[in-house]
PDB file of N, CA and C in Angstrom:
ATOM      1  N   UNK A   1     215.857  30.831 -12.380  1.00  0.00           N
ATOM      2  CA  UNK A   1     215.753  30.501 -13.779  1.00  0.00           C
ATOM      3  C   UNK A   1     217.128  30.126 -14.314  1.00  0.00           C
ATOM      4  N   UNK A   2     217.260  28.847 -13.761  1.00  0.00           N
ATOM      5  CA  UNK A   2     218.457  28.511 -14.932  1.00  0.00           C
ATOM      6  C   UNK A   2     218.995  28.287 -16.163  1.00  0.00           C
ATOM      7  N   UNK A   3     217.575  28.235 -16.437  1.00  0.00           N
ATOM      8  CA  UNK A   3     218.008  27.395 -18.011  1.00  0.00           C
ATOM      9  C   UNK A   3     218.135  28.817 -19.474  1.00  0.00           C
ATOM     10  N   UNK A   4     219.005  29.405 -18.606  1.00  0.00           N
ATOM     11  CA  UNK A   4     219.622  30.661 -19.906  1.00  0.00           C
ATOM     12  C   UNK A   4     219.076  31.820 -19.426  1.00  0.00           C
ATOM     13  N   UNK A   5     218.072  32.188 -18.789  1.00  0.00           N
ATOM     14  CA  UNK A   5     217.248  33.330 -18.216  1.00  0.00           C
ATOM     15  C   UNK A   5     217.773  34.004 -17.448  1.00  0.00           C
ATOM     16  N   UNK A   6     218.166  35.031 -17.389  1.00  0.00           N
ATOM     17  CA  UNK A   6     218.428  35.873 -16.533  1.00  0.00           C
ATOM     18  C   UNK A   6     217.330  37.517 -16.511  1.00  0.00           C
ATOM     19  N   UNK A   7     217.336  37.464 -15.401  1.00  0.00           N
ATOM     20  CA  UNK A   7     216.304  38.159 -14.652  1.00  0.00           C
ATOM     21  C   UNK A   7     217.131  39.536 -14.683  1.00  0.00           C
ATOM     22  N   UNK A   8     216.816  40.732 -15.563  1.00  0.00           N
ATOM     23  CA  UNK A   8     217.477  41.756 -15.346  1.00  0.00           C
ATOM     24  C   UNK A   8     217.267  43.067 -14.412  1.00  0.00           C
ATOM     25  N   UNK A   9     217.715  43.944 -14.345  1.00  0.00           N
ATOM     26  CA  UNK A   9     218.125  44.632 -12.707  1.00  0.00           C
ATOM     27  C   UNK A   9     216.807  45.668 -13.167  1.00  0.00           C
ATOM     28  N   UNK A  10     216.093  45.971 -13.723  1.00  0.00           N
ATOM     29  CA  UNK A  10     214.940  46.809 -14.478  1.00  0.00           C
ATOM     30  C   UNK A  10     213.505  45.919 -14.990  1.00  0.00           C
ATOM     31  N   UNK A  11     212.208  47.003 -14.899  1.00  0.00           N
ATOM     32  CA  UNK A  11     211.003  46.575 -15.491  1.00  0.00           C
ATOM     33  C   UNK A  11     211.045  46.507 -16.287  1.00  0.00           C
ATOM     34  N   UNK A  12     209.943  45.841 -17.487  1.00  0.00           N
ATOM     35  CA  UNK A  12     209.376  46.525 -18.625  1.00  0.00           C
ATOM     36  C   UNK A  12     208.810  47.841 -18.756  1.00  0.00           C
ATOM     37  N   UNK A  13     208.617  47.921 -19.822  1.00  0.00           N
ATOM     38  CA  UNK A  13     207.540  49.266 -19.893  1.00  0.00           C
ATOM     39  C   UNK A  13     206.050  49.240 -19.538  1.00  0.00           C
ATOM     40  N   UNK A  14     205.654  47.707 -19.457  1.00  0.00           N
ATOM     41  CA  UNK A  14     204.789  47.286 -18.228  1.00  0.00           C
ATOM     42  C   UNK A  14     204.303  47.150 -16.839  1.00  0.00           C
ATOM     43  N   UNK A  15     206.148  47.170 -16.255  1.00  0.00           N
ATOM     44  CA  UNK A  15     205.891  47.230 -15.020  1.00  0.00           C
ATOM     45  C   UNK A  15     206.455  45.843 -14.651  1.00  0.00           C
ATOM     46  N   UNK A  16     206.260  44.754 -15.389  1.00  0.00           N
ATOM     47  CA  UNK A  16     206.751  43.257 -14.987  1.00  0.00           C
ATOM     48  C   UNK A  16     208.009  43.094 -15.470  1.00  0.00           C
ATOM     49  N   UNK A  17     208.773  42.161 -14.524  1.00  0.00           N
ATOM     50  CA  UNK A  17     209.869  41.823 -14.612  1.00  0.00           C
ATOM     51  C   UNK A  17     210.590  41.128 -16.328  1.00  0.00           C
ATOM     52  N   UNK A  18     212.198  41.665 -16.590  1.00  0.00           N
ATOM     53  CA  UNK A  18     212.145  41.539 -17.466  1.00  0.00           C
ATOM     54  C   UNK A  18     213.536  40.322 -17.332  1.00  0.00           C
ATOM     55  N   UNK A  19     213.703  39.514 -18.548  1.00  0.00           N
ATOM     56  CA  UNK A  19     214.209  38.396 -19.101  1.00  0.00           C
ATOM     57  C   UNK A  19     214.846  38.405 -19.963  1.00  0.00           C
ATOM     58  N   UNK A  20     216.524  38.501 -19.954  1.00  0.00           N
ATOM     59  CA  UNK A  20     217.470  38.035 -20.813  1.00  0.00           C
ATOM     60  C   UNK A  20     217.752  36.374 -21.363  1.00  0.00           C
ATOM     61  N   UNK A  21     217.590  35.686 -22.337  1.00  0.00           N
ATOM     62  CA  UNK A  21     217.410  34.666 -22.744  1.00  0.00           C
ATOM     63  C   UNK A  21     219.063  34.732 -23.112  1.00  0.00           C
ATOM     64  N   UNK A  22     219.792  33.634 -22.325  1.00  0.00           N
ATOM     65  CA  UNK A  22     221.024  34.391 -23.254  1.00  0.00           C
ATOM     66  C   UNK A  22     222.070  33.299 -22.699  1.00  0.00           C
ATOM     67  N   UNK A  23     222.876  32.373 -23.457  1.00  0.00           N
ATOM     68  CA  UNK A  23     224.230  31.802 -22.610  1.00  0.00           C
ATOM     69  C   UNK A  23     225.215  32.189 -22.397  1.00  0.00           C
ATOM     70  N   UNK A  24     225.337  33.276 -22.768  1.00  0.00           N
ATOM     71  CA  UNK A  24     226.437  34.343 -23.068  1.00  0.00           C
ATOM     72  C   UNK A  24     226.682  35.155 -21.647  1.00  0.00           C
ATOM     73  N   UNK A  25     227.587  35.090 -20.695  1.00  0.00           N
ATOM     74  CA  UNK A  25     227.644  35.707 -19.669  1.00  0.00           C
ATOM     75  C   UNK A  25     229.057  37.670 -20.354  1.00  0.00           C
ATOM     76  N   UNK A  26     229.422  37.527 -21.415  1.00  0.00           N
ATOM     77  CA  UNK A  26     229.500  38.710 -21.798  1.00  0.00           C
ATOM     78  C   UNK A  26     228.673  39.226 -23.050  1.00  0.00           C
ATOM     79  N   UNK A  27     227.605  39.165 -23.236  1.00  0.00           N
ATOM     80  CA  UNK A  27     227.333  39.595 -24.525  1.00  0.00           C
ATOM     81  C   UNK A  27     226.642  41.305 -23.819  1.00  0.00           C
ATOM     82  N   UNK A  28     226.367  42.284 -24.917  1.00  0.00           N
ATOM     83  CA  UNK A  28     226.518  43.902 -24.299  1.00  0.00           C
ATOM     84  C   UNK A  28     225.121  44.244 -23.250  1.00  0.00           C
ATOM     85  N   UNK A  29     223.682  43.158 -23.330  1.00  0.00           N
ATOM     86  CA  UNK A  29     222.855  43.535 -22.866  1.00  0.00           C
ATOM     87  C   UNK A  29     223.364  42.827 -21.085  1.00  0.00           C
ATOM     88  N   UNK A  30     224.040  41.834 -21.156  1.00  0.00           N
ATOM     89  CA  UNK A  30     224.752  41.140 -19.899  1.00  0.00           C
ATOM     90  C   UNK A  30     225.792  42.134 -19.117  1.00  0.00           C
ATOM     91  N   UNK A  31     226.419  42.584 -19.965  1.00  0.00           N
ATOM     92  CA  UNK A  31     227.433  43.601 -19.405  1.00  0.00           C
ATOM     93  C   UNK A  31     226.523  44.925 -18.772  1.00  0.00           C
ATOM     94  N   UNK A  32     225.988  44.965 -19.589  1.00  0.00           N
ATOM     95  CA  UNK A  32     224.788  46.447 -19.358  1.00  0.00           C
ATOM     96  C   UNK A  32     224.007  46.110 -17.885  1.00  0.00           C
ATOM     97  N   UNK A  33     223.842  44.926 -17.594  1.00  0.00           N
ATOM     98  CA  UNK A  33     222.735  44.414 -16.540  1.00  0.00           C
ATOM     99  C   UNK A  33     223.545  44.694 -15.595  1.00  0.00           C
ATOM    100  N   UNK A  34     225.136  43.889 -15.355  1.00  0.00           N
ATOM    101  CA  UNK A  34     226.236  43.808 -14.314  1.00  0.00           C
ATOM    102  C   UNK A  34     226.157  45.233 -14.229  1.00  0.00           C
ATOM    103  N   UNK A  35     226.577  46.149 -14.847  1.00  0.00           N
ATOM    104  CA  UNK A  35     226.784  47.829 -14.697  1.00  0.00           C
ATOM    105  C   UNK A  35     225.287  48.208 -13.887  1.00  0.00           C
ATOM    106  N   UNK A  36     224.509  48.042 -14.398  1.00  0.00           N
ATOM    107  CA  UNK A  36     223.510  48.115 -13.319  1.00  0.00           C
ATOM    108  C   UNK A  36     223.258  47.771 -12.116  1.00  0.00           C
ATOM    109  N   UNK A  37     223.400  46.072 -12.270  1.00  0.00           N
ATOM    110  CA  UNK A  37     223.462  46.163 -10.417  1.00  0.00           C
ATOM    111  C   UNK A  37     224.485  46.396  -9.661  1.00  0.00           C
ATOM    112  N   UNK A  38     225.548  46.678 -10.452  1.00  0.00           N
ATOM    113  CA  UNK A  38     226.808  47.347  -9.681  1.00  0.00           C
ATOM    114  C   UNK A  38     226.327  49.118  -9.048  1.00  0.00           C
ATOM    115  N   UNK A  39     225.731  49.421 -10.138  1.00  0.00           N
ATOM    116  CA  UNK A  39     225.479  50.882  -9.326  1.00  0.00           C
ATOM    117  C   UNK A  39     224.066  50.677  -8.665  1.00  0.00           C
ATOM    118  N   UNK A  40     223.345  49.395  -8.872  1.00  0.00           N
ATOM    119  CA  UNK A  40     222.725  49.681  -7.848  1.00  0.00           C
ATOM    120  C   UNK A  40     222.872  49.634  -6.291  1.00  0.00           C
ATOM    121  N   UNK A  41     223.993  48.631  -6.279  1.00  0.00           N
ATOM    122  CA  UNK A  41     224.347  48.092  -5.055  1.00  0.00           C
ATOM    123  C   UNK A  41     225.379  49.105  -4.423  1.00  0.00           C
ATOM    124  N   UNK A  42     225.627  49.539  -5.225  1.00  0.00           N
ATOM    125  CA  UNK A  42     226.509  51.182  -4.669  1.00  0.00           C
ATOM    126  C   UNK A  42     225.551  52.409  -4.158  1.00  0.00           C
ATOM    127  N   UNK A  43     224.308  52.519  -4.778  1.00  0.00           N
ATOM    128  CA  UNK A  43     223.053  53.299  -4.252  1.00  0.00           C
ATOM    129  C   UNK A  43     222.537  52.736  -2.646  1.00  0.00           C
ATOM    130  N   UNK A  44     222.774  51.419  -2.630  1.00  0.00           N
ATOM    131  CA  UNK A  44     222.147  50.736  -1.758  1.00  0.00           C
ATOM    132  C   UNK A  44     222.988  51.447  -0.666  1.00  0.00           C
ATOM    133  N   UNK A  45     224.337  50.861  -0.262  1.00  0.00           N
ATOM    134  CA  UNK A  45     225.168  51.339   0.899  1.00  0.00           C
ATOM    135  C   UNK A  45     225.474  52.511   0.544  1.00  0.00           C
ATOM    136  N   UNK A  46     225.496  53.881  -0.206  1.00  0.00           N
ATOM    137  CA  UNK A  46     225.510  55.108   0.041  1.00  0.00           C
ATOM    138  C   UNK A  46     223.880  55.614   0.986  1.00  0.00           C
ATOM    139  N   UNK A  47     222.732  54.886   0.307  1.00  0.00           N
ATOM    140  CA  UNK A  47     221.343  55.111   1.000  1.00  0.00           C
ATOM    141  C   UNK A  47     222.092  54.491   2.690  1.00  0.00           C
ATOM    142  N   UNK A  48     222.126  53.606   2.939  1.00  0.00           N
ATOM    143  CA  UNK A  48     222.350  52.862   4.177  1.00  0.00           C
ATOM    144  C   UNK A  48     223.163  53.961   4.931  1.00  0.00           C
ATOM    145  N   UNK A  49     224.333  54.210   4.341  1.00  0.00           N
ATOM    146  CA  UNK A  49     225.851  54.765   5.111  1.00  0.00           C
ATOM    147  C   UNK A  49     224.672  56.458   5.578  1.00  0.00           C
ATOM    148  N   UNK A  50     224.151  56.819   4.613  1.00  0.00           N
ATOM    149  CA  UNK A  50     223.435  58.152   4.714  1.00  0.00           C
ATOM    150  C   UNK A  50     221.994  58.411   6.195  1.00  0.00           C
ATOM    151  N   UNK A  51     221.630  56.837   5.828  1.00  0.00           N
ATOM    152  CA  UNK A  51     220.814  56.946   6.684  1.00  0.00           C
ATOM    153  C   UNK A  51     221.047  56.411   8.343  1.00  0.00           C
ATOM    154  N   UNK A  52     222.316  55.598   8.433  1.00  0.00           N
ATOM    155  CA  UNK A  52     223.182  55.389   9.594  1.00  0.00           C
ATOM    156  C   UNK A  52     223.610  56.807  10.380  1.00  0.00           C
ATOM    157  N   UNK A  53     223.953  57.778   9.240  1.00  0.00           N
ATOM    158  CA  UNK A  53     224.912  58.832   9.873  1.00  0.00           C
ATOM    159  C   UNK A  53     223.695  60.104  10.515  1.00  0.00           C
ATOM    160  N   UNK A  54     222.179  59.717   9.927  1.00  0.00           N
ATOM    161  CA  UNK A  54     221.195  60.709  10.299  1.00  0.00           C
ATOM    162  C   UNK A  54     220.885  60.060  11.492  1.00  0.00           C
ATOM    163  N   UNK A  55     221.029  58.778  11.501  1.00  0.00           N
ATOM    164  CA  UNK A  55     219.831  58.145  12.909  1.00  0.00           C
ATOM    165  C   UNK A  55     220.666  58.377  14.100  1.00  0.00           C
ATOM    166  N   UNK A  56     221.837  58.233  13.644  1.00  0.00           N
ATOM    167  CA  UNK A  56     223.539  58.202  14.487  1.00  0.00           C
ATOM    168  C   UNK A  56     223.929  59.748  14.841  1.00  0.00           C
ATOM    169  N   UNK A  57     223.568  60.754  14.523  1.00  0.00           N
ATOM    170  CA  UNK A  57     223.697  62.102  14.693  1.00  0.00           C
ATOM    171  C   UNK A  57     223.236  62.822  15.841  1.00  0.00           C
ATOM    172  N   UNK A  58     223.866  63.612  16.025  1.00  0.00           N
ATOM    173  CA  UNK A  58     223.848  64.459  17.387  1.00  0.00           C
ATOM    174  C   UNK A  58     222.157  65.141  17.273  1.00  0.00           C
ATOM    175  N   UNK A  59     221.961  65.906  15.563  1.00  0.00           N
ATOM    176  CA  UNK A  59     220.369  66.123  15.971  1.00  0.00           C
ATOM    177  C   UNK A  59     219.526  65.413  15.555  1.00  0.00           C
ATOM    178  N   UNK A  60     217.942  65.881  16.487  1.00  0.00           N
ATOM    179  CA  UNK A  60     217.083  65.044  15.911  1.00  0.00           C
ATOM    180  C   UNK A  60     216.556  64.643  14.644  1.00  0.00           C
ATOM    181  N   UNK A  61     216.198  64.227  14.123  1.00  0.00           N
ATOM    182  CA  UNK A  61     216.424  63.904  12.773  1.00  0.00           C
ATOM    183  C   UNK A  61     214.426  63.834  12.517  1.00  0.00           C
ATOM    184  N   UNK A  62     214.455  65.224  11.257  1.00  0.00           N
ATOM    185  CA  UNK A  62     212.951  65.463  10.881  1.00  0.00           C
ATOM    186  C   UNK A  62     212.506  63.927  10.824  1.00  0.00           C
ATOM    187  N   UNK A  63     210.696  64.341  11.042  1.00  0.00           N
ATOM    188  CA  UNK A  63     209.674  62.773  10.056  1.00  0.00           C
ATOM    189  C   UNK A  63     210.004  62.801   8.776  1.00  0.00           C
ATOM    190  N   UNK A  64     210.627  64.142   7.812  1.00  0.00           N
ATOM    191  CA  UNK A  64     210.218  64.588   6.596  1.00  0.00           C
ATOM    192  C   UNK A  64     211.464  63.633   5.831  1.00  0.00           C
ATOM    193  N   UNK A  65     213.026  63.492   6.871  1.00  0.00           N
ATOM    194  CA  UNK A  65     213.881  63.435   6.769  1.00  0.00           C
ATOM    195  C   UNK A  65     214.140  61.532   6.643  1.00  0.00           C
ATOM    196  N   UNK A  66     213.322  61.400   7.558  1.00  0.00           N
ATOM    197  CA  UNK A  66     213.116  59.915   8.185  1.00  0.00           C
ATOM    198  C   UNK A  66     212.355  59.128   6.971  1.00  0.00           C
ATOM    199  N   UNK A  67     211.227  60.147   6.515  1.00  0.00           N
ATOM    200  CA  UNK A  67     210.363  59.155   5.560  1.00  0.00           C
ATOM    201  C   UNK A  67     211.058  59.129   4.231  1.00  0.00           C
ATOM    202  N   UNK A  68     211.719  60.397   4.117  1.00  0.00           N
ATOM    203  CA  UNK A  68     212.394  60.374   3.050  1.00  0.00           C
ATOM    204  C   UNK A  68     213.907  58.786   2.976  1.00  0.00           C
ATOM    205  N   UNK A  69     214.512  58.835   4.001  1.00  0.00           N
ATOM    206  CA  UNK A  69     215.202  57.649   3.655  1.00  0.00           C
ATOM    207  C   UNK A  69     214.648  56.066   4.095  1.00  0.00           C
ATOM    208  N   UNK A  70     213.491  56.526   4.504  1.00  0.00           N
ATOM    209  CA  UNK A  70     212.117  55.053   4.594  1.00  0.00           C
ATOM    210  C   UNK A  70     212.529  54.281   2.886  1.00  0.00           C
ATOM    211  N   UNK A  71     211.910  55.443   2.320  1.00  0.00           N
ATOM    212  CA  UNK A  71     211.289  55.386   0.433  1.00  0.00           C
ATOM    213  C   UNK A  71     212.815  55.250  -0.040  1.00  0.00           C
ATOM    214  N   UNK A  72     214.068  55.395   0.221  1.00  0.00           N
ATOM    215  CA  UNK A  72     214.851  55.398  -0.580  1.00  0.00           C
ATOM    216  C   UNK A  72     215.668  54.007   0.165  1.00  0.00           C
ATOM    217  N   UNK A  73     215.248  53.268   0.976  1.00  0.00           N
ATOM    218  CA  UNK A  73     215.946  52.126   1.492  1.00  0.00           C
ATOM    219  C   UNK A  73     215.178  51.144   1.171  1.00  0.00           C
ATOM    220  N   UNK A  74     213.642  51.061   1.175  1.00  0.00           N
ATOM    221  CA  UNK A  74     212.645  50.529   0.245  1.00  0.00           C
ATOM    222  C   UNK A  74     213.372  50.065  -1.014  1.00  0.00           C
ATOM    223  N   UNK A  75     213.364  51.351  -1.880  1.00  0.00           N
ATOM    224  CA  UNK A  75     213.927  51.301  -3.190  1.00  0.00           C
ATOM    225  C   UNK A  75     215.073  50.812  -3.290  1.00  0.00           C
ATOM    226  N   UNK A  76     216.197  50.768  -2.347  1.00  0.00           N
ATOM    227  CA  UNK A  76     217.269  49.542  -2.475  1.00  0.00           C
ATOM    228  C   UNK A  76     217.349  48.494  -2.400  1.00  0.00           C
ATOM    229  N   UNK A  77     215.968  48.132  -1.550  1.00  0.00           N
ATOM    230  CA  UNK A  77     216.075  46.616  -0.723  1.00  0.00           C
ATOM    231  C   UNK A  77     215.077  45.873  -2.028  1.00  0.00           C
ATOM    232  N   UNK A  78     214.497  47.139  -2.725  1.00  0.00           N
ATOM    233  CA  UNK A  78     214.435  46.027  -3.469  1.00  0.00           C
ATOM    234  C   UNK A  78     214.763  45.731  -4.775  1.00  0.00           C
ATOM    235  N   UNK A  79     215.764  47.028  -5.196  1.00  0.00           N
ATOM    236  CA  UNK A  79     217.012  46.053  -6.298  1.00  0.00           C
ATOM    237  C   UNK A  79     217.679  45.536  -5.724  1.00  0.00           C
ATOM    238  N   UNK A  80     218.191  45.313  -4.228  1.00  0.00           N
ATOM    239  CA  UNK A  80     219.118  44.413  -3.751  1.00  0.00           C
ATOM    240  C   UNK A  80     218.336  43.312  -3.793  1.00  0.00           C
ATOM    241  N   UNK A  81     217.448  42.676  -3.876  1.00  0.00           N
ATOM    242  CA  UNK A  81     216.616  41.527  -3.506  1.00  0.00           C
ATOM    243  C   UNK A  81     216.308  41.248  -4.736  1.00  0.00           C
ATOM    244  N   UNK A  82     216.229  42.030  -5.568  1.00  0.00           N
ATOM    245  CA  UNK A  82     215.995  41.775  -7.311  1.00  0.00           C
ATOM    246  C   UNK A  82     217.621  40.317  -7.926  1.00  0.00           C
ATOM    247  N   UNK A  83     218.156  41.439  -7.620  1.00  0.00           N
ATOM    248  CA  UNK A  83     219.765  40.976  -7.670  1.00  0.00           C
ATOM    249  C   UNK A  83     220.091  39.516  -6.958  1.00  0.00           C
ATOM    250  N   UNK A  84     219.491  39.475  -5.692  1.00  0.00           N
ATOM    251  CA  UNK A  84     219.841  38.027  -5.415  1.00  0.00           C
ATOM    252  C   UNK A  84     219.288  37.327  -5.816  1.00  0.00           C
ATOM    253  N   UNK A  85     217.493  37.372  -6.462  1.00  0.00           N
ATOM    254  CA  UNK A  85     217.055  36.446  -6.827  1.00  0.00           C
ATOM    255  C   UNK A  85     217.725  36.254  -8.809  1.00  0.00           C
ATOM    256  N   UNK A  86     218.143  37.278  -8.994  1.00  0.00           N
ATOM    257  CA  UNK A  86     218.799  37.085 -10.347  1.00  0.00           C
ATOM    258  C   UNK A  86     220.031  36.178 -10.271  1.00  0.00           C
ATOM    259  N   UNK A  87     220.888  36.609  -9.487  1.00  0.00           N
ATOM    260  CA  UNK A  87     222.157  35.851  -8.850  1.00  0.00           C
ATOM    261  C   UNK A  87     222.256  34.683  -8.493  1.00  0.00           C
ATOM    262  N   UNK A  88     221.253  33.839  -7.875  1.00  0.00           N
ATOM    263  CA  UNK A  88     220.626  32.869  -7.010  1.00  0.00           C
ATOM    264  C   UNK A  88     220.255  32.014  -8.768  1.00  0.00           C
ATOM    265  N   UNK A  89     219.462  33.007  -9.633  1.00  0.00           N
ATOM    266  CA  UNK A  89     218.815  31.840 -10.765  1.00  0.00           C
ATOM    267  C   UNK A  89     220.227  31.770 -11.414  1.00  0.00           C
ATOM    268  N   UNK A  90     221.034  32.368 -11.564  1.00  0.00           N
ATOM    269  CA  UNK A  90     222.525  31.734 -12.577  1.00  0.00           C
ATOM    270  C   UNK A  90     223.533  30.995 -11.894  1.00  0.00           C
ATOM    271  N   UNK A  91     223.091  30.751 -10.314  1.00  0.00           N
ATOM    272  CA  UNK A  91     224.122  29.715  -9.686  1.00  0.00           C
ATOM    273  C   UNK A  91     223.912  28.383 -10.107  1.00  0.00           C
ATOM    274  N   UNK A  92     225.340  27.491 -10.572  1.00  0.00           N
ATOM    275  CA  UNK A  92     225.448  26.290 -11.268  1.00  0.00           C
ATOM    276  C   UNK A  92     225.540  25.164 -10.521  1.00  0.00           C
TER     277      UNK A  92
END
Protein backbone atom coordinates (compact mmCIF):
# COMPACT_ATOMS: atom_id res chain seq x y z
CA UNK A 1 0.00 0.00 0.00
CA UNK A 2 1.70 2.89 -1.17
CA UNK A 3 -0.32 5.48 -1.58
CA UNK A 4 -0.02 6.89 2.26
CA UNK A 5 -1.16 3.53 4.01
CA UNK A 6 0.70 2.03 6.25
CA UNK A 7 -0.12 -1.24 7.63
CA UNK A 8 0.44 -1.13 11.43
CA UNK A 9 2.36 -3.78 13.66
CA UNK A 10 -1.31 -4.60 15.63
CA UNK A 11 -5.17 -5.71 14.98
CA UNK A 12 -8.22 -3.99 15.41
CA UNK A 13 -10.50 -4.70 18.02
CA UNK A 14 -11.90 -6.87 15.27
CA UNK A 15 -9.25 -8.89 14.63
CA UNK A 16 -8.44 -7.32 10.97
CA UNK A 17 -5.59 -5.62 10.04
CA UNK A 18 -5.19 -2.07 10.83
CA UNK A 19 -4.28 1.22 8.56
CA UNK A 20 -2.43 4.38 9.17
CA UNK A 21 -3.47 6.89 6.40
CA UNK A 22 -0.69 9.22 6.87
CA UNK A 23 2.40 11.09 4.78
CA UNK A 24 3.98 11.84 7.69
CA UNK A 25 6.80 9.31 8.39
CA UNK A 26 7.18 11.10 12.08
CA UNK A 27 3.88 11.95 13.21
CA UNK A 28 3.24 10.09 17.14
CA UNK A 29 0.93 7.18 15.83
CA UNK A 30 4.15 6.44 13.15
CA UNK A 31 6.64 6.68 15.84
CA UNK A 32 4.39 4.47 18.10
CA UNK A 33 4.20 1.74 15.14
CA UNK A 34 8.36 1.89 14.62
CA UNK A 35 8.55 1.31 18.65
CA UNK A 36 6.53 -1.56 18.04
CA UNK A 37 8.07 -3.36 15.48
CA UNK A 38 11.27 -2.60 17.00
CA UNK A 39 10.29 -4.60 20.07
CA UNK A 40 8.77 -6.84 18.11
CA UNK A 41 11.66 -7.82 16.20
CA UNK A 42 13.65 -7.93 19.42
CA UNK A 43 10.92 -10.64 20.77
CA UNK A 44 11.53 -12.38 17.57
CA UNK A 45 15.50 -13.17 18.02
CA UNK A 46 15.27 -13.40 21.89
CA UNK A 47 12.26 -16.30 20.96
CA UNK A 48 14.85 -17.70 18.22
CA UNK A 49 18.28 -17.23 20.41
CA UNK A 50 15.97 -19.13 23.34
CA UNK A 51 14.84 -21.70 21.27
CA UNK A 52 18.42 -22.40 19.49
CA UNK A 53 19.97 -22.75 23.01
CA UNK A 54 17.04 -25.53 24.08
CA UNK A 55 17.32 -27.60 20.77
CA UNK A 56 21.30 -27.00 21.08
CA UNK A 57 21.48 -28.23 24.78
CA UNK A 58 23.02 -31.02 26.42
CA UNK A 59 19.30 -32.13 27.76
CA UNK A 60 16.51 -33.44 26.19
CA UNK A 61 14.29 -30.90 25.74
CA UNK A 62 10.32 -31.59 27.09
CA UNK A 63 7.15 -31.80 24.17
CA UNK A 64 5.73 -29.25 26.82
CA UNK A 65 8.93 -27.19 26.29
CA UNK A 66 9.10 -27.70 22.46
CA UNK A 67 5.38 -26.76 21.89
CA UNK A 68 5.73 -24.05 24.00
CA UNK A 69 8.46 -22.31 21.72
CA UNK A 70 6.40 -23.89 18.49
CA UNK A 71 3.47 -21.03 19.66
CA UNK A 72 5.93 -18.40 20.52
CA UNK A 73 8.02 -18.57 17.08
CA UNK A 74 4.59 -18.78 15.29
CA UNK A 75 3.82 -15.57 17.06
CA UNK A 76 7.05 -13.93 15.78
CA UNK A 77 7.02 -15.11 12.36
CA UNK A 78 4.18 -13.55 12.17
CA UNK A 79 4.83 -9.95 13.30
CA UNK A 80 8.00 -10.46 11.48
CA UNK A 81 6.07 -11.09 8.24
CA UNK A 82 3.50 -8.40 9.28
CA UNK A 83 6.50 -5.96 9.24
CA UNK A 84 7.82 -6.89 5.90
CA UNK A 85 4.73 -6.70 4.25
CA UNK A 86 4.31 -3.15 5.99
CA UNK A 87 7.97 -2.29 5.02
CA UNK A 88 7.71 -3.69 1.47
CA UNK A 89 4.18 -1.27 1.08
CA UNK A 90 6.34 2.11 2.03
CA UNK A 91 9.27 1.17 -0.32
CA UNK A 92 9.59 4.13 -2.99
Amino acid sequence: MSDGMRLLPWNGPDGKPCHLSTDESDGYLSELADDMEAAQLDTAEEVLRHTTELLNGSAEATARELRFCVHRLCEALRDVLRIAESRGGRVT
